[in-house]
N, C-alpha and C. Protein backbone atom coordinates (compact mmCIF):
# COMPACT_ATOMS: atom_id res chain seq x y z
N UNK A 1 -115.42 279.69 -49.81
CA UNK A 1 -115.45 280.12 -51.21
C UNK A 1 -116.57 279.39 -51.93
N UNK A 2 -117.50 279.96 -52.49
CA UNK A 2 -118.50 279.47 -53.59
C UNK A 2 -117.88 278.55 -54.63
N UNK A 3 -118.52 277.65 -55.11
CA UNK A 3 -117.79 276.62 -55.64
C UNK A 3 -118.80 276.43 -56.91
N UNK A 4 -119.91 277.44 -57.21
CA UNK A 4 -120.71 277.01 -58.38
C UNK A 4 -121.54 275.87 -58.25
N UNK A 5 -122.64 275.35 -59.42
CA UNK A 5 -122.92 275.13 -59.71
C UNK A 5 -122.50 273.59 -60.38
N UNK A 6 -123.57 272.19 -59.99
CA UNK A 6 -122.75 271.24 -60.90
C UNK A 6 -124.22 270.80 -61.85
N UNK A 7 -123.74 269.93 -63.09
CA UNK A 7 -124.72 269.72 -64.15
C UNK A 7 -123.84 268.29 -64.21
N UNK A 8 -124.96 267.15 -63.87
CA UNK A 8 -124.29 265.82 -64.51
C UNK A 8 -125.43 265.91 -65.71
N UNK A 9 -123.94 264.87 -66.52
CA UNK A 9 -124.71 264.72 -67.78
C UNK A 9 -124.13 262.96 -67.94
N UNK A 10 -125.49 262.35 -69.31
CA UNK A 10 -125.13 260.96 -69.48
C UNK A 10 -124.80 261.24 -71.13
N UNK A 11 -123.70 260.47 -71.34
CA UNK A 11 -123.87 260.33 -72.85
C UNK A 11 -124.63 259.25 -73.23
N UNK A 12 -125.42 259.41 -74.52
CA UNK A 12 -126.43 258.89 -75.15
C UNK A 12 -126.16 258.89 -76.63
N UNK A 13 -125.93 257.33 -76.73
CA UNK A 13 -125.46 257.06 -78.27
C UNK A 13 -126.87 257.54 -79.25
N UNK A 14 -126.08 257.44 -80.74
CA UNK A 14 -127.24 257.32 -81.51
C UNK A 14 -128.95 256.53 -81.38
N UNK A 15 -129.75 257.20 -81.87
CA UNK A 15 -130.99 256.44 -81.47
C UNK A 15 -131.55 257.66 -82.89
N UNK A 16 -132.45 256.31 -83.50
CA UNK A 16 -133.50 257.16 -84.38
C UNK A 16 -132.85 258.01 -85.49
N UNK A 17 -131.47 258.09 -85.78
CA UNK A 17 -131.31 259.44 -86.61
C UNK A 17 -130.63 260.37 -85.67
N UNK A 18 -130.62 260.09 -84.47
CA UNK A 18 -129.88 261.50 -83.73
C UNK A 18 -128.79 261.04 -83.68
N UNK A 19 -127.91 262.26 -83.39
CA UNK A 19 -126.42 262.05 -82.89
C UNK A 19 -125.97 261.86 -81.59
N UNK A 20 -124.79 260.88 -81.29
CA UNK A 20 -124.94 260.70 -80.34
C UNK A 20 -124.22 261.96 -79.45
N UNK A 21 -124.29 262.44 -78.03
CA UNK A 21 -124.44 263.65 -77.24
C UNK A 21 -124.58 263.39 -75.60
N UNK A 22 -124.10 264.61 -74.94
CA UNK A 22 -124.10 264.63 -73.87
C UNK A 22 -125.50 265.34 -73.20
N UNK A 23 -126.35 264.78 -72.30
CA UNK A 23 -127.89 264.95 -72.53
C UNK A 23 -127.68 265.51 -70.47
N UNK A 24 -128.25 266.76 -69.99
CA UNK A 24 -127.95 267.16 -68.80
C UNK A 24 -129.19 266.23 -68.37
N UNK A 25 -129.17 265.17 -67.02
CA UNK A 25 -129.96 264.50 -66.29
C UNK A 25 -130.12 265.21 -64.65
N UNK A 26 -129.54 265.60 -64.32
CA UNK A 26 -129.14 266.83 -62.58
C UNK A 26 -128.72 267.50 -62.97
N UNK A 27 -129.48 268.32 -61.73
CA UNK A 27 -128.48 270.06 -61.22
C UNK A 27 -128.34 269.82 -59.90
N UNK A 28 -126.96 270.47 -59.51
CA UNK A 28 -127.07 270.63 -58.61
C UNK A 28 -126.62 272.12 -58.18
N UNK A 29 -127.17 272.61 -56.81
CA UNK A 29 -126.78 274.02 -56.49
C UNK A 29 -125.71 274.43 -56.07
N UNK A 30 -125.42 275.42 -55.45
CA UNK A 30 -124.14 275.72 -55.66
C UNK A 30 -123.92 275.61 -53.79
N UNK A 31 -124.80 274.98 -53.23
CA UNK A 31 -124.94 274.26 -51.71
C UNK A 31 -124.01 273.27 -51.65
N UNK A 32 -123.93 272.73 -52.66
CA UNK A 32 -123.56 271.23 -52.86
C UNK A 32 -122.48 271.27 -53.61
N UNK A 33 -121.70 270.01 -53.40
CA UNK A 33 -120.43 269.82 -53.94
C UNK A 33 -120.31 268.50 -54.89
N UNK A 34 -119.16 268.09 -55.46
CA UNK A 34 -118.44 267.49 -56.11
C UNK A 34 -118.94 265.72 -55.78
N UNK A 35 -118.56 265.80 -54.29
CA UNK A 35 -118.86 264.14 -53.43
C UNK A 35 -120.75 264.01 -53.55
N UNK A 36 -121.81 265.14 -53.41
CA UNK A 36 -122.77 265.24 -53.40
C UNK A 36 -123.50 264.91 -54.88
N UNK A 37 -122.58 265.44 -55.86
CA UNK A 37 -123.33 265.18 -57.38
C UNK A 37 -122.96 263.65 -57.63
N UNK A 38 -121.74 263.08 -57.15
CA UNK A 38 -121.69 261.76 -57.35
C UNK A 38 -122.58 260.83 -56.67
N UNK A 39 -122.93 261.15 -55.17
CA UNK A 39 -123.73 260.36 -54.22
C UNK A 39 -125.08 260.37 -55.20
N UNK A 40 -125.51 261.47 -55.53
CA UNK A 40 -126.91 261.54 -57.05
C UNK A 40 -127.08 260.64 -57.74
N UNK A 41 -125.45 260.76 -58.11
CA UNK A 41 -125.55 259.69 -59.26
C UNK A 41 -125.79 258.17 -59.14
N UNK A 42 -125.12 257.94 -58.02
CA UNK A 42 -125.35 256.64 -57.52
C UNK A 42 -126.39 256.13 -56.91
N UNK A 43 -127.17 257.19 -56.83
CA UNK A 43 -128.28 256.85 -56.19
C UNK A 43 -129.38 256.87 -57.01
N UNK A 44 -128.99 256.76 -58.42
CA UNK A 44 -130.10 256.84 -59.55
C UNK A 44 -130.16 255.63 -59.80
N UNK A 45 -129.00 254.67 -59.59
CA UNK A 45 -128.83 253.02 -60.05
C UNK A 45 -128.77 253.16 -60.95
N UNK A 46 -128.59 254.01 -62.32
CA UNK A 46 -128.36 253.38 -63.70
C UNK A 46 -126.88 253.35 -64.41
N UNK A 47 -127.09 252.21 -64.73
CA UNK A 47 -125.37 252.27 -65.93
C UNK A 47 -125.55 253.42 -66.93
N UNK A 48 -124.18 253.57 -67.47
CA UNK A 48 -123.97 254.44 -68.56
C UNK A 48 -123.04 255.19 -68.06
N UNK A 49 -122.57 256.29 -69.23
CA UNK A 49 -121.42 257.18 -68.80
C UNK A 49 -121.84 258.62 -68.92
N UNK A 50 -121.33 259.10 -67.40
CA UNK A 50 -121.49 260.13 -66.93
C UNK A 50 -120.71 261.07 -66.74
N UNK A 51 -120.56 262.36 -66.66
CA UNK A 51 -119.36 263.57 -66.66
C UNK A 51 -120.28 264.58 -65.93
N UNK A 52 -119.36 265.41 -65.18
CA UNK A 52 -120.00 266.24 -63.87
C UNK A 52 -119.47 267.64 -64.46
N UNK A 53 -120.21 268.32 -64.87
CA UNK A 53 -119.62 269.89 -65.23
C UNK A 53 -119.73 270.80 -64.00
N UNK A 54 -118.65 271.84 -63.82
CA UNK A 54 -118.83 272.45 -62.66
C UNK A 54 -118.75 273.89 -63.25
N UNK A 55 -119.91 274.53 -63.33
CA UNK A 55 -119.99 276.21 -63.82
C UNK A 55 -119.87 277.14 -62.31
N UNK A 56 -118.89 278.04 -62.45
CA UNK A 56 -118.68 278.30 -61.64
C UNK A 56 -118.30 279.60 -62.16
N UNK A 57 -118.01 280.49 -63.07
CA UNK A 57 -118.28 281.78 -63.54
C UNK A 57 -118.63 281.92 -64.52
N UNK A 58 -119.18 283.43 -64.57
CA UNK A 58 -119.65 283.53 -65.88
C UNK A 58 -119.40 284.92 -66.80
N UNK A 59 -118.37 284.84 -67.85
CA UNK A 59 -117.82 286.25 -68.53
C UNK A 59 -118.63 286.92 -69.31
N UNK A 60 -119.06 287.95 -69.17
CA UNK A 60 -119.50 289.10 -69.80
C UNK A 60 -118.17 290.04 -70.63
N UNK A 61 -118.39 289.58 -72.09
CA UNK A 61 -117.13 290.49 -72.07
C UNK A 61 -117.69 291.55 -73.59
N UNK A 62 -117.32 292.68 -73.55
CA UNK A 62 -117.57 293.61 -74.19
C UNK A 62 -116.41 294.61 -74.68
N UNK A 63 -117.11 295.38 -75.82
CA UNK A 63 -116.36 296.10 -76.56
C UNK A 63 -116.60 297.75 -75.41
N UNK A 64 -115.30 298.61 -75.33
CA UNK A 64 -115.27 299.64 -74.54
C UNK A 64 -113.86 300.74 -74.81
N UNK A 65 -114.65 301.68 -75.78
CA UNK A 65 -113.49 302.66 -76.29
C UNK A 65 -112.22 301.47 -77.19
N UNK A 66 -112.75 300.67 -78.11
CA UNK A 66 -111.76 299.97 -78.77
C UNK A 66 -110.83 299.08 -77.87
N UNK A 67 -111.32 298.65 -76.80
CA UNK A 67 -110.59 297.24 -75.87
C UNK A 67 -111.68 296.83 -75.34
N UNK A 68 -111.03 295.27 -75.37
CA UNK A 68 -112.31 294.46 -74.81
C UNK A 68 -112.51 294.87 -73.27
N UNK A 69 -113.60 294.48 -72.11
CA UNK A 69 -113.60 294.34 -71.28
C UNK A 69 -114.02 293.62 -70.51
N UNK A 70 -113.77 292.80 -69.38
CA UNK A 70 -114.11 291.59 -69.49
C UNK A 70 -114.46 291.43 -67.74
N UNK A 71 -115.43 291.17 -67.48
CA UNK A 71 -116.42 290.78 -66.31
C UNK A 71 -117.05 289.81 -65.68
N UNK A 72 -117.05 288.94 -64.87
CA UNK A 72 -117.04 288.25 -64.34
C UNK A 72 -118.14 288.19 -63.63
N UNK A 73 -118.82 287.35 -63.16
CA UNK A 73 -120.06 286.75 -62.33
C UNK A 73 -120.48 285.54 -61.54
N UNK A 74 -120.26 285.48 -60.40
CA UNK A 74 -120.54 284.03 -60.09
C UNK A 74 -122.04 283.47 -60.14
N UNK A 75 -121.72 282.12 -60.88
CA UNK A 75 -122.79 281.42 -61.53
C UNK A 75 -123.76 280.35 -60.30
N UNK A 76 -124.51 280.66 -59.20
CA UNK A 76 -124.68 279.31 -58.54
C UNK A 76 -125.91 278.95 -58.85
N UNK A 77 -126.45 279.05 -60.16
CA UNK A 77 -127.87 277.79 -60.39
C UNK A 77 -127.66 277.91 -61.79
N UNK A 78 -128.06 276.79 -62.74
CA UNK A 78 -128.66 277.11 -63.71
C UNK A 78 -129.62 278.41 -64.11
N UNK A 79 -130.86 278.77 -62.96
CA UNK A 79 -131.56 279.99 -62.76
C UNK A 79 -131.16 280.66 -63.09
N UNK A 80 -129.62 281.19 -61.90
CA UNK A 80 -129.26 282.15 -61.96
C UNK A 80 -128.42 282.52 -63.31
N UNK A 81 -127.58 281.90 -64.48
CA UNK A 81 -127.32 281.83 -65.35
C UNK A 81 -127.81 282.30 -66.30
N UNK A 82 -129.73 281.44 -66.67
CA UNK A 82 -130.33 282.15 -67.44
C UNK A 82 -130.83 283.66 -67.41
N UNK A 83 -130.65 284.03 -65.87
CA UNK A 83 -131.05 285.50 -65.28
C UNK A 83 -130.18 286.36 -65.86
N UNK A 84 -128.54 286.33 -66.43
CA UNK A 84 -127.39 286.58 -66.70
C UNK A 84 -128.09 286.96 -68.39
N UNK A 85 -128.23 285.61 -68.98
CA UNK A 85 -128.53 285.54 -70.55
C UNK A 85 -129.72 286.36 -70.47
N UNK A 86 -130.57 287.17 -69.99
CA UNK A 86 -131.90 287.14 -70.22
C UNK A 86 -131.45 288.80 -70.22
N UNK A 87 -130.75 289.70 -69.35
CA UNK A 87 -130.24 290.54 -69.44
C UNK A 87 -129.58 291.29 -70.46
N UNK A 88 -128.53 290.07 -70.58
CA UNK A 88 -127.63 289.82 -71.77
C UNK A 88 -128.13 290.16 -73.15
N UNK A 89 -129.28 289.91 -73.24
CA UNK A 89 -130.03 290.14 -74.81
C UNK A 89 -130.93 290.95 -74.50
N UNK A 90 -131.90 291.43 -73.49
CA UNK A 90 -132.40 292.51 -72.97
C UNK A 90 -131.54 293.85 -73.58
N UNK A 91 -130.06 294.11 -73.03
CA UNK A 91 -129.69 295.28 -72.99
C UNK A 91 -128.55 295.09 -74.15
N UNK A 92 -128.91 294.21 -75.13
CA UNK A 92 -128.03 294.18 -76.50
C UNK A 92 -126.25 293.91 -75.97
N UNK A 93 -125.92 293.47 -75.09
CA UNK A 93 -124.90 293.09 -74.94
C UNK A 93 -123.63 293.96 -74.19
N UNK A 94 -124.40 295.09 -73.47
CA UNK A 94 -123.69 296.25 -72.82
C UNK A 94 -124.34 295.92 -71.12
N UNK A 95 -123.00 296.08 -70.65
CA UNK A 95 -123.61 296.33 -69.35
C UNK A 95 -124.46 297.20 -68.60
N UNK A 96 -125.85 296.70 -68.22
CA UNK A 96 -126.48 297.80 -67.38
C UNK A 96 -125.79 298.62 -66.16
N UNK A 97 -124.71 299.33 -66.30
CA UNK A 97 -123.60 299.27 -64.89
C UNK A 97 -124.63 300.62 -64.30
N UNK A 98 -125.44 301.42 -64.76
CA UNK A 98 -126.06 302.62 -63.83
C UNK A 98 -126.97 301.77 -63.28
N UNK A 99 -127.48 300.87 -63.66
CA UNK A 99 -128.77 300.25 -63.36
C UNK A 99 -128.29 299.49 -61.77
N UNK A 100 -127.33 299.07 -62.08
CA UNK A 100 -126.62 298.13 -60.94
C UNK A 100 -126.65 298.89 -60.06
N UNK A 101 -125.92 300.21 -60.58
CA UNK A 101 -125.49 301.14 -59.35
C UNK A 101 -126.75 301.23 -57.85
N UNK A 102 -127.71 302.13 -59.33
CA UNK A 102 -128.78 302.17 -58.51
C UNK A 102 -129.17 301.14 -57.75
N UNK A 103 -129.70 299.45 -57.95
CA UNK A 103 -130.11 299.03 -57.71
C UNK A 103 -129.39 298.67 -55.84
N UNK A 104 -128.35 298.80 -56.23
CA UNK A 104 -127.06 298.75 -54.80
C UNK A 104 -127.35 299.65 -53.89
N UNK A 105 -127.35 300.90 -54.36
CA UNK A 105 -127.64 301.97 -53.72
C UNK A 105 -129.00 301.98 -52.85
N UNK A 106 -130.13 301.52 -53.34
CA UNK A 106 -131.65 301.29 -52.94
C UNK A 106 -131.48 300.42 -52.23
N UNK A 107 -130.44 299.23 -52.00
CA UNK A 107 -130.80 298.23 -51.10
C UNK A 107 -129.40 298.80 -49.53
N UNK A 108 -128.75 299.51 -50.05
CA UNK A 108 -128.10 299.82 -48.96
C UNK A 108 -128.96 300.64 -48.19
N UNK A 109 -130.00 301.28 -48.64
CA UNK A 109 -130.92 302.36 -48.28
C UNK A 109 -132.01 301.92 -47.38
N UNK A 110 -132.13 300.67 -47.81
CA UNK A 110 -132.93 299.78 -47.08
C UNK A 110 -132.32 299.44 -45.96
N UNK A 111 -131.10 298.50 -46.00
CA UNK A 111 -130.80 297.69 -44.81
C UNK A 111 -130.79 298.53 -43.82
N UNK A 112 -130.53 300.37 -43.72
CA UNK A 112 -130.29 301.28 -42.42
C UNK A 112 -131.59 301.07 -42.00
């Protein structure tokens, strides 16, 4: 089973006027696991406090004949995420679902 995507982050107190916040320092892919983003971490040598986010889907959810509908995607890079958002505002917030079709269809067409 795909396990997503991990993002460590360090928190970083105030400095200068900013607030203090959780600031992303790694990615890791969705190759890699849980024991792997920590071995990262430890292998950076620095103090401070750290939290491991694990993105691992991603909802598309939309309006359809007056009910929501709600869609799902597995997330394994940051990349692939922004590939999701980039769509997402491309096609105003509706699913390209003919586009998909096709695009499925052309690659099954291929693999024969």
């Amino acid at each position: 089973m795909a396990h997503g995507y991990f993002t460590v982050e360090q928190w970083k107190g105030p400095a200068d006027g900013e607030t203090s916040r959780w600031t992303p320092i790694l990615h890791l892919d969705s190759y890699q696991s849980l024991t792997k983003a920590i071995a990262a971490l430890e292998k950076r040598g620095e103090p401070g406090l750290f939290r491991v986010l694990q993105m691992q889907r991603c909802i598309w959810v939309e309006m359809e004949k007056g009910k929501l509908r709600l869609h799902g995607s597995h997330a394994s890079s940051p990349e692939k995420l922004s590939q999701v958002v980039e769509i997402f505002e491309r096609e105003r917030g509706r699913r390209p679902v003919a586009k998909a079709r096709q695009a499925r269809a052309a690659a099954k067409r291929i693999k024969k």
